[in-house]
C-alpha atoms as a PDB file:
ATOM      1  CA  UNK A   1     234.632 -70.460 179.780  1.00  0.00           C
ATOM      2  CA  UNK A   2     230.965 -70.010 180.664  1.00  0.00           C
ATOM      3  CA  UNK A   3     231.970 -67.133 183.373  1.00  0.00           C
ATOM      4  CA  UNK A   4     233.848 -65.032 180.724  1.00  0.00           C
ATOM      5  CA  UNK A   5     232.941 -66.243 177.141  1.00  0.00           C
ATOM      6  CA  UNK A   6     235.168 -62.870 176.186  1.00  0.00           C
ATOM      7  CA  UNK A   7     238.301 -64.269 177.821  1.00  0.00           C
ATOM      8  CA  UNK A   8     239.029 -60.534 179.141  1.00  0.00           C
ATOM      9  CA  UNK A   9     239.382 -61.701 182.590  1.00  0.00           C
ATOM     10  CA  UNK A  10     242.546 -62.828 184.828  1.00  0.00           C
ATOM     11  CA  UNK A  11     242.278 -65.815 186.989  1.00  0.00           C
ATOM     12  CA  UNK A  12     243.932 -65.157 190.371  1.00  0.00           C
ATOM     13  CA  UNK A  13     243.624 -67.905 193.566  1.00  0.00           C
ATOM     14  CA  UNK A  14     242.191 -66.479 196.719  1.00  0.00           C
ATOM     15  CA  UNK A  15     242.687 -69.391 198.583  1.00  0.00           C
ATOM     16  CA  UNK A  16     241.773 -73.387 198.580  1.00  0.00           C
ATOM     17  CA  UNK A  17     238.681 -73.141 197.853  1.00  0.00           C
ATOM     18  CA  UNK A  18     237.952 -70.097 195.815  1.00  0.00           C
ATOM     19  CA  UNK A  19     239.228 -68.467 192.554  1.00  0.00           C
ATOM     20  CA  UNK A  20     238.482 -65.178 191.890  1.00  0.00           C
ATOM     21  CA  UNK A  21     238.473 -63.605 187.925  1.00  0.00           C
ATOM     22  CA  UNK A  22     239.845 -60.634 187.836  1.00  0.00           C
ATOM     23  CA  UNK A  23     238.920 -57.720 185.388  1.00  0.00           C
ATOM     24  CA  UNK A  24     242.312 -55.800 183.715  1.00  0.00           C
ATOM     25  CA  UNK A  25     242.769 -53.574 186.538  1.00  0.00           C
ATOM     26  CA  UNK A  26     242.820 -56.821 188.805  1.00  0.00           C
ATOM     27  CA  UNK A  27     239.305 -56.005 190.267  1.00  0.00           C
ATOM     28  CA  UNK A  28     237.327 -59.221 191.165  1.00  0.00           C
ATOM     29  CA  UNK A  29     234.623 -59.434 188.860  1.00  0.00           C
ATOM     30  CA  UNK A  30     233.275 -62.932 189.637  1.00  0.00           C
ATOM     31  CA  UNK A  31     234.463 -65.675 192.260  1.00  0.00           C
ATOM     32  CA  UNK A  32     234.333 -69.062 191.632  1.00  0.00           C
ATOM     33  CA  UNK A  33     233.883 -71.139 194.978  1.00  0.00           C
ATOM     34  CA  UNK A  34     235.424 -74.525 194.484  1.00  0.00           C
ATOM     35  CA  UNK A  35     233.397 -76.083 197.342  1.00  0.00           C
ATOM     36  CA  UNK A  36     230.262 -75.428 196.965  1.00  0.00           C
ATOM     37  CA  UNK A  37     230.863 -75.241 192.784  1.00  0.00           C
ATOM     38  CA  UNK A  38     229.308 -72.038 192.680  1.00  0.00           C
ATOM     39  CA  UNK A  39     229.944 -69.284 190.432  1.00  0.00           C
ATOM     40  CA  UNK A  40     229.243 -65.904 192.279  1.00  0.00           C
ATOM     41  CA  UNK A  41     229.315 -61.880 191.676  1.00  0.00           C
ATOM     42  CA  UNK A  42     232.468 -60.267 193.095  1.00  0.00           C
ATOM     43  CA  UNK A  43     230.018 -57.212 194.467  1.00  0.00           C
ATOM     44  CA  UNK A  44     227.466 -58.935 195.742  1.00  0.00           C
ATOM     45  CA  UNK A  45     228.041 -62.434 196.904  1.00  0.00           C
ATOM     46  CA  UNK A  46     224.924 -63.548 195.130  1.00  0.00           C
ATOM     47  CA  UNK A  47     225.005 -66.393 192.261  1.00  0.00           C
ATOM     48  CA  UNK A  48     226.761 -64.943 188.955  1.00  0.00           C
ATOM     49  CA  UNK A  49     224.378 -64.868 186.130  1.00  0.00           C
ATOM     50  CA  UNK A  50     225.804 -66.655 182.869  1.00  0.00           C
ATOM     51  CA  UNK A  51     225.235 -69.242 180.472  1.00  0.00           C
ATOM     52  CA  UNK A  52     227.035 -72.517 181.044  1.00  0.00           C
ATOM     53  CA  UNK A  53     228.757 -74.006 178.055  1.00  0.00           C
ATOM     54  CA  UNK A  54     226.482 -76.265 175.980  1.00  0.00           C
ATOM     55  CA  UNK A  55     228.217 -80.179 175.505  1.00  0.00           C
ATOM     56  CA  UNK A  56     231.393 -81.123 176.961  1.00  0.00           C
ATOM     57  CA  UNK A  57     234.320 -79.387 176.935  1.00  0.00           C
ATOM     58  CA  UNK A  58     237.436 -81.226 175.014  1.00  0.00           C
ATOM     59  CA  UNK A  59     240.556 -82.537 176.755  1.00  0.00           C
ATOM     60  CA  UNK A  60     242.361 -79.466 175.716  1.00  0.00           C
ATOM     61  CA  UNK A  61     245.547 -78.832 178.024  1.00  0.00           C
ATOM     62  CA  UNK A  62     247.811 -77.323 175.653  1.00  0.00           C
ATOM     63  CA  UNK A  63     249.790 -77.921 172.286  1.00  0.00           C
ATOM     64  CA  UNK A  64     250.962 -81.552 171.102  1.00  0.00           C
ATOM     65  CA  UNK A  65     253.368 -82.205 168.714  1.00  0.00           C
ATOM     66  CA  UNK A  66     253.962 -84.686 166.015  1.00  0.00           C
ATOM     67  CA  UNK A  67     256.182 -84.961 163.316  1.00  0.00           C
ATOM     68  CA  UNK A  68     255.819 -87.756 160.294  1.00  0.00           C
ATOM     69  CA  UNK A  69     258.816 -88.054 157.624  1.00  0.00           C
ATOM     70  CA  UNK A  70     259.242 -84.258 158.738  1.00  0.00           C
ATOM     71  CA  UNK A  71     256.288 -82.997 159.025  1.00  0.00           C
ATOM     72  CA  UNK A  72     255.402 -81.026 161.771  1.00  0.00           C
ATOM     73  CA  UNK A  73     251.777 -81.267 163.182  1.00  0.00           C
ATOM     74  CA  UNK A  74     250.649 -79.903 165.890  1.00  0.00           C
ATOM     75  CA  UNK A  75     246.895 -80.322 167.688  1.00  0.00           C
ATOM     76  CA  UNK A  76     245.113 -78.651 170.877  1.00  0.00           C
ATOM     77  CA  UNK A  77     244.057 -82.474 172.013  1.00  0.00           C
ATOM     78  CA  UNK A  78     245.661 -85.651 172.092  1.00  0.00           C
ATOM     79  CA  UNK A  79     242.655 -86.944 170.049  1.00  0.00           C
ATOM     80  CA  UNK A  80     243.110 -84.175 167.480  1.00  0.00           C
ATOM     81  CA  UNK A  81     247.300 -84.981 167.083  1.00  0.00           C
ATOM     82  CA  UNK A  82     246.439 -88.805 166.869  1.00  0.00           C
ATOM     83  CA  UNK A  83     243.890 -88.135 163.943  1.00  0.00           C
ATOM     84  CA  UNK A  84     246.416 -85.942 161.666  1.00  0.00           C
ATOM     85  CA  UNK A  85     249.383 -88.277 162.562  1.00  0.00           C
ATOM     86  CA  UNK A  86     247.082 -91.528 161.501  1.00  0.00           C
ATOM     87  CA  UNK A  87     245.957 -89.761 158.246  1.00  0.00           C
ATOM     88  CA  UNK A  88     249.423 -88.421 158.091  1.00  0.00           C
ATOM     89  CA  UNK A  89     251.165 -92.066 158.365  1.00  0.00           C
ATOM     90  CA  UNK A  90     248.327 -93.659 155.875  1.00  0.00           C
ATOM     91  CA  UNK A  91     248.953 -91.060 153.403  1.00  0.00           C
ATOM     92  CA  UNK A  92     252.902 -91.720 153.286  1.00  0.00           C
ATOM     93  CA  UNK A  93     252.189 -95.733 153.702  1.00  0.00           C
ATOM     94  CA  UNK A  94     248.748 -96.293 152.189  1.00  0.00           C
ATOM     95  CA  UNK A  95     247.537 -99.551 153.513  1.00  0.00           C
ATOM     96  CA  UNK A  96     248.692 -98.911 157.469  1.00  0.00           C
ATOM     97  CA  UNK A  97     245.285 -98.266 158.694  1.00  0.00           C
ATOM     98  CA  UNK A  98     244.070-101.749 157.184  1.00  0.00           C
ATOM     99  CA  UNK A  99     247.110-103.189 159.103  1.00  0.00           C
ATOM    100  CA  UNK A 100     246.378-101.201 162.389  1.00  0.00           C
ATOM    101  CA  UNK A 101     242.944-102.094 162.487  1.00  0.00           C
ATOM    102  CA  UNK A 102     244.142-105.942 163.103  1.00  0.00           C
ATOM    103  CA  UNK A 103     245.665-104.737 166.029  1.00  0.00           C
ATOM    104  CA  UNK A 104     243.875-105.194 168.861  1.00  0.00           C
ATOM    105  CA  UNK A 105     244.648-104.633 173.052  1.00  0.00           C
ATOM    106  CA  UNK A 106     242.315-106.477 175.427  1.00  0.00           C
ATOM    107  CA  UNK A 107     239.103-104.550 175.001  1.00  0.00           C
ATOM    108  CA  UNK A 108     240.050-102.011 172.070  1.00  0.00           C
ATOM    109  CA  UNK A 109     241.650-101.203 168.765  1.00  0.00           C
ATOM    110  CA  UNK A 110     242.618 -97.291 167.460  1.00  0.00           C
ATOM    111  CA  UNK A 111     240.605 -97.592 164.214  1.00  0.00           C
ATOM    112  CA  UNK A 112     238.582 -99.898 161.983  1.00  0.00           C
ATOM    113  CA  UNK A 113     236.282 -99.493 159.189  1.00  0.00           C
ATOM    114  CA  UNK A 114     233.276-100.023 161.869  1.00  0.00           C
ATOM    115  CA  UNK A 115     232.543 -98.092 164.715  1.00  0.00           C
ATOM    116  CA  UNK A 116     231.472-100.874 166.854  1.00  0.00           C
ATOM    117  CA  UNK A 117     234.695-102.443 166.379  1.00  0.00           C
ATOM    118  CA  UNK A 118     236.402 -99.685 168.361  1.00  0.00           C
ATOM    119  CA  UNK A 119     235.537-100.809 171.862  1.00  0.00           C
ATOM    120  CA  UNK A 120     233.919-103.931 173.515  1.00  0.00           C
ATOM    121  CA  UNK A 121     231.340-102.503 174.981  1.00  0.00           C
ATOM    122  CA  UNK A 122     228.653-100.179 173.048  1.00  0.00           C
ATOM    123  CA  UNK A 123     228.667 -97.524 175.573  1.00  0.00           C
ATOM    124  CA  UNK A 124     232.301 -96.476 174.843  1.00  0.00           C
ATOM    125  CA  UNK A 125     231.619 -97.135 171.092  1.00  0.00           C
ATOM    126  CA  UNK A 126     228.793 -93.969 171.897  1.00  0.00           C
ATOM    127  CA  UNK A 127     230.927 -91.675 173.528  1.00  0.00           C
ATOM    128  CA  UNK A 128     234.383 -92.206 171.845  1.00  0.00           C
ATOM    129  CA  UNK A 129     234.542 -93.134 168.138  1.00  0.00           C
ATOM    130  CA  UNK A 130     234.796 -90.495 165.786  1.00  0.00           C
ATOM    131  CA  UNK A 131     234.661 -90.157 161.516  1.00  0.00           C
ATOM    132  CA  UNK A 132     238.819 -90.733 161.110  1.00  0.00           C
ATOM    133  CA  UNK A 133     238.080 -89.917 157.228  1.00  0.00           C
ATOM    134  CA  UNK A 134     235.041 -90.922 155.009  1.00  0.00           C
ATOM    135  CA  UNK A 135     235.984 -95.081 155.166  1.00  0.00           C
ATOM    136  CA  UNK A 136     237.398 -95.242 158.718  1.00  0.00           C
ATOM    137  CA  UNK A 137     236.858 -94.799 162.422  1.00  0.00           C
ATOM    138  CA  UNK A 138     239.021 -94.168 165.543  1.00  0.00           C
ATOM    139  CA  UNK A 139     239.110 -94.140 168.921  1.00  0.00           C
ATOM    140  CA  UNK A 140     239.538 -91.366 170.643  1.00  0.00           C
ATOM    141  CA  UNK A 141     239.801 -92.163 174.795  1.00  0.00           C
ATOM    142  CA  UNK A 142     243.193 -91.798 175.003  1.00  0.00           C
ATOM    143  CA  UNK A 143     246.063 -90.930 177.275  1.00  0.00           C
ATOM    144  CA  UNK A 144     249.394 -89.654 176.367  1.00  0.00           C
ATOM    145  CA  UNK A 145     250.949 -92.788 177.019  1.00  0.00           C
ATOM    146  CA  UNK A 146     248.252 -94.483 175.145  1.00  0.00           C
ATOM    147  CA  UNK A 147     248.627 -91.797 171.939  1.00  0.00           C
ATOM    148  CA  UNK A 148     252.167 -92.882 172.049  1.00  0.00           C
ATOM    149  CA  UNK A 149     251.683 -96.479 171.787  1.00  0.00           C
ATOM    150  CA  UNK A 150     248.870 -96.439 168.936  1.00  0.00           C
ATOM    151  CA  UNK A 151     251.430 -94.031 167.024  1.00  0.00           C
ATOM    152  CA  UNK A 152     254.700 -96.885 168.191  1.00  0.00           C
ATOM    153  CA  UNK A 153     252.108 -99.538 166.344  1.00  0.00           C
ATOM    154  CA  UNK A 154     251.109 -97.686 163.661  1.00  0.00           C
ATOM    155  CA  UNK A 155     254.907 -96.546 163.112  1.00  0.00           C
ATOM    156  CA  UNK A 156     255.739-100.095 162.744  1.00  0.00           C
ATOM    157  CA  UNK A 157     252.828-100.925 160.564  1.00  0.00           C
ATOM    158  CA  UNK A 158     253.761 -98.579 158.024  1.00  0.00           C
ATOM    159  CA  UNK A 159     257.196 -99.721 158.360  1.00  0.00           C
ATOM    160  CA  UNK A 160     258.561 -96.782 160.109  1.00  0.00           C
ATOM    161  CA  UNK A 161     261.533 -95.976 162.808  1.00  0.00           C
ATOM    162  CA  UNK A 162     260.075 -94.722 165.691  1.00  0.00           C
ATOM    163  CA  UNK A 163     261.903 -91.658 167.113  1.00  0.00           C
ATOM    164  CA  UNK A 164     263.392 -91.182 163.572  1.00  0.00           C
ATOM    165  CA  UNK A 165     260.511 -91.093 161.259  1.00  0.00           C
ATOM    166  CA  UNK A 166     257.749 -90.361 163.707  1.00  0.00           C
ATOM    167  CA  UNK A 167     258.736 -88.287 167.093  1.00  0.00           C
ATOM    168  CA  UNK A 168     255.940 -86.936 169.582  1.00  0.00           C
ATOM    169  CA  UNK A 169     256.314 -84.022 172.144  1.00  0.00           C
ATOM    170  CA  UNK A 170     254.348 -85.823 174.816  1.00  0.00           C
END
């Protein structure tokens, strides 16, 4: 993103190491080198002047799909789908985040009215809780797998049939 903030260019791969972006005529504008995580100009070899992206980039590897009592909602992130299902399910069963939040693995629950509840240790808490709504919090490190189970749990908190009432795409 910080090499073309326009997203005009094509990304083509040179080889193992290097990935060249390509303008719309397929001219290499700017190489990225893989190996020594440099981002050069295509001309001249010499470092590639740009702004790198302020923060951290989101998990974002394509569409996810979720749909509650037929409702279809779709996110970019796994954390985004999770947080529309949950509001989603709560909304159709009020009182299944109060039961979800007793719910809790070894070191972590999906949401709770306080943050610090999230995760056993504070540094997680930091990184990975997020406002759910304005009265609760979730957790937001996530895999797939791990998006599917919360949603399995909070499915059968709100007294739903999983893979009738709720279904994923992931």
């Amino acid at each position: 993103m910080a090499a073309d903030p326009q997203k005009k260019l094509n990304v083509r791969v040179l080889n193992t190491t290097r990935l060249s972006l390509d303008n719309q005529l397929f001219q290499p504008v700017t190489l990225i080198d893989l190996a020594s995580e440099e981002v050069l100009n295509a001309g001249s070899g010499a470092p590639a002047a740009f702004t790198p992206a302020a923060g951290k980039a989101d998990r974002k590897s394509g569409n996810y799909d979720v749909v509650v009592l037929g409702n279809e909602l779709e996110g970019y992130s796994l954390k985004e789908v999770l947080k529309k299902a949950l509001l989603a399910i709560e909304g159709a069963r009020p009182g299944t985040l109060e039961k979800l939040s007793a719910i809790k693995t070894t070191t972590t629950r999906i949401v709770s009215k306080d943050q610090s509840r999230l995760f056993a240790a504070p540094h997680v808490v930091a990184k990975h809780a997020e406002k759910l709504d304005d009265a609760w919090w979730v957790g937001t490190n996530n895999s797939a797998q791990e998006t599917n189970a919360w949603l399995k749990r909070a499915a059968d908190c709100a007294g739903l049939q999983w893979d009738q009432d709720i279904q994923t795409s992931f």
